[in-house]
Protein backbone atom coordinates (compact mmCIF):
# COMPACT_ATOMS: atom_id res chain seq x y z
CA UNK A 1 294.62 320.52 96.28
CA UNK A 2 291.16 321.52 95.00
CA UNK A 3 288.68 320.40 92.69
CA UNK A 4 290.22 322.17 89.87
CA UNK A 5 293.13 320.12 90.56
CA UNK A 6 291.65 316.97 89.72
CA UNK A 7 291.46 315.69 85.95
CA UNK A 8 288.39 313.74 84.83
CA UNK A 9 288.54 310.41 83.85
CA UNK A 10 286.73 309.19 80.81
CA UNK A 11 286.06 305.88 80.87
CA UNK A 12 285.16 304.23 77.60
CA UNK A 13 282.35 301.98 77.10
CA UNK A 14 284.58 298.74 77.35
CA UNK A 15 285.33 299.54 81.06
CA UNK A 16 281.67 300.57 81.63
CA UNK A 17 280.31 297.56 80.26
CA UNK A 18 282.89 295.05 81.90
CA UNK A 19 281.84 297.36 85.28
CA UNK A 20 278.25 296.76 85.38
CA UNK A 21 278.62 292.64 84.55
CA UNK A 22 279.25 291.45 88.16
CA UNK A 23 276.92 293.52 89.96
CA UNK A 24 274.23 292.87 86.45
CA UNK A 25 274.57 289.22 87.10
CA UNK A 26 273.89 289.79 90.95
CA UNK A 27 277.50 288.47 91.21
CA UNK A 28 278.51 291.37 93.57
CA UNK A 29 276.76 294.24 95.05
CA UNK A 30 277.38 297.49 93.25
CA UNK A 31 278.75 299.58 95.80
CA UNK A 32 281.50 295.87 96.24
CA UNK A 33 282.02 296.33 92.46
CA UNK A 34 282.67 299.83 92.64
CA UNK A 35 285.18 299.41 95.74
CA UNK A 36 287.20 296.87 93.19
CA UNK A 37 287.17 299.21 90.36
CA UNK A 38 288.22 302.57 92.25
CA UNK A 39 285.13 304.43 90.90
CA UNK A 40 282.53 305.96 93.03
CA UNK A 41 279.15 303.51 93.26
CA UNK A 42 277.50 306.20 92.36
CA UNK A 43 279.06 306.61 88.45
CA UNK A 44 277.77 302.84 88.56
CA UNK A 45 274.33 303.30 89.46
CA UNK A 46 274.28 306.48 86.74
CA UNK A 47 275.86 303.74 84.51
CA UNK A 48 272.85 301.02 85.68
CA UNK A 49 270.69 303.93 85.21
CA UNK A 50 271.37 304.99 81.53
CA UNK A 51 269.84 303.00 79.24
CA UNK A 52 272.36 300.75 77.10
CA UNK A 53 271.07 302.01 73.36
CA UNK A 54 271.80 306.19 74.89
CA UNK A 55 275.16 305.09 76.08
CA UNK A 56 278.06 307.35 74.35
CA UNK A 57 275.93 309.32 72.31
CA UNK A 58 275.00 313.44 72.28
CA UNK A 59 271.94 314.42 73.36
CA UNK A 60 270.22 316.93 70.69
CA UNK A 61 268.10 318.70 72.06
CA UNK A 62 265.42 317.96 68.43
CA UNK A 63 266.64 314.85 67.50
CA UNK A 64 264.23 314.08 64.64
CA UNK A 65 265.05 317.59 62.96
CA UNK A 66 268.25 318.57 61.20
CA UNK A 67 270.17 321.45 61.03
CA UNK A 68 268.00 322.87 58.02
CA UNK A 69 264.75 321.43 59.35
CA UNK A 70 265.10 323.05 62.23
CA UNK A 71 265.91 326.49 60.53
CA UNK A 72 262.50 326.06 58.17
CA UNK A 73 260.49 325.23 61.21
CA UNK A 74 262.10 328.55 62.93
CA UNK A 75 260.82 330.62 59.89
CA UNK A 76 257.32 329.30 59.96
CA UNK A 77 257.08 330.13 63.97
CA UNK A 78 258.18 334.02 62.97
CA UNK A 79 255.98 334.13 60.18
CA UNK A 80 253.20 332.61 61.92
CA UNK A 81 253.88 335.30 64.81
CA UNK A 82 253.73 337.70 62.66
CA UNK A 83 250.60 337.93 61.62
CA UNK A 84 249.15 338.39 64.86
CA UNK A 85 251.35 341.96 65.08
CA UNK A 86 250.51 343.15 61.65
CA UNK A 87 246.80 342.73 63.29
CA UNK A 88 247.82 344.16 66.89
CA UNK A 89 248.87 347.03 64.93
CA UNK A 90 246.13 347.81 62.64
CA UNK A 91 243.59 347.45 65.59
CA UNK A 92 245.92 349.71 67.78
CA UNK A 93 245.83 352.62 64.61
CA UNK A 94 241.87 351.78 63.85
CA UNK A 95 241.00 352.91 67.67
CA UNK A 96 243.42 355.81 67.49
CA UNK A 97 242.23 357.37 64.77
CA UNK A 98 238.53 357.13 66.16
């Protein structure tokens, strides 16, 4: 039995939160905690790790810019390179022709 044997389990934030309480409130040790709940102590410690308000959400990789913001700052990049090829171009033909 491999690795691609194995399913995943997704635990939902419930379970994470209710993990993370005993060893939080220095009630247990987390590797203890982790024994108890059949998880690896090191999915708690990622857990402990991850701060609470970035818990269950998607990492973008521009949050603060949308899906049209993003393509109007894309434009402005390409038309701001641009203009240094029109020149490298003009320069290139100017000491040709010389």
């Amino acid at each position: 039995m491999g690795k691609k044997d194995k399913k995943r389990r997704v635990c939902p934030k419930e379970f994470k939160v209710g993990a993370m309480a005993p060893a939080e409130k220095r009630e247990k040790p987390i590797r203890q905690a982790a024994t108890d709940l059949g998880v690896g102590d090191k999915l708690l410690y990622r857990w402990r790790s991850k701060p609470k308000s970035r818990q269950g959400r998607v990492r973008r990789p521009f949050p603060d810019m949308d899906g049209p913001g993003l393509r109007k700052e894309v434009n402005a990049l390409m038309t701001a390179n641009e203009i240094p090829k029109m020149n490298r171009e003009f320069y290139a033909e100017e000491a040709g022709a010389k």
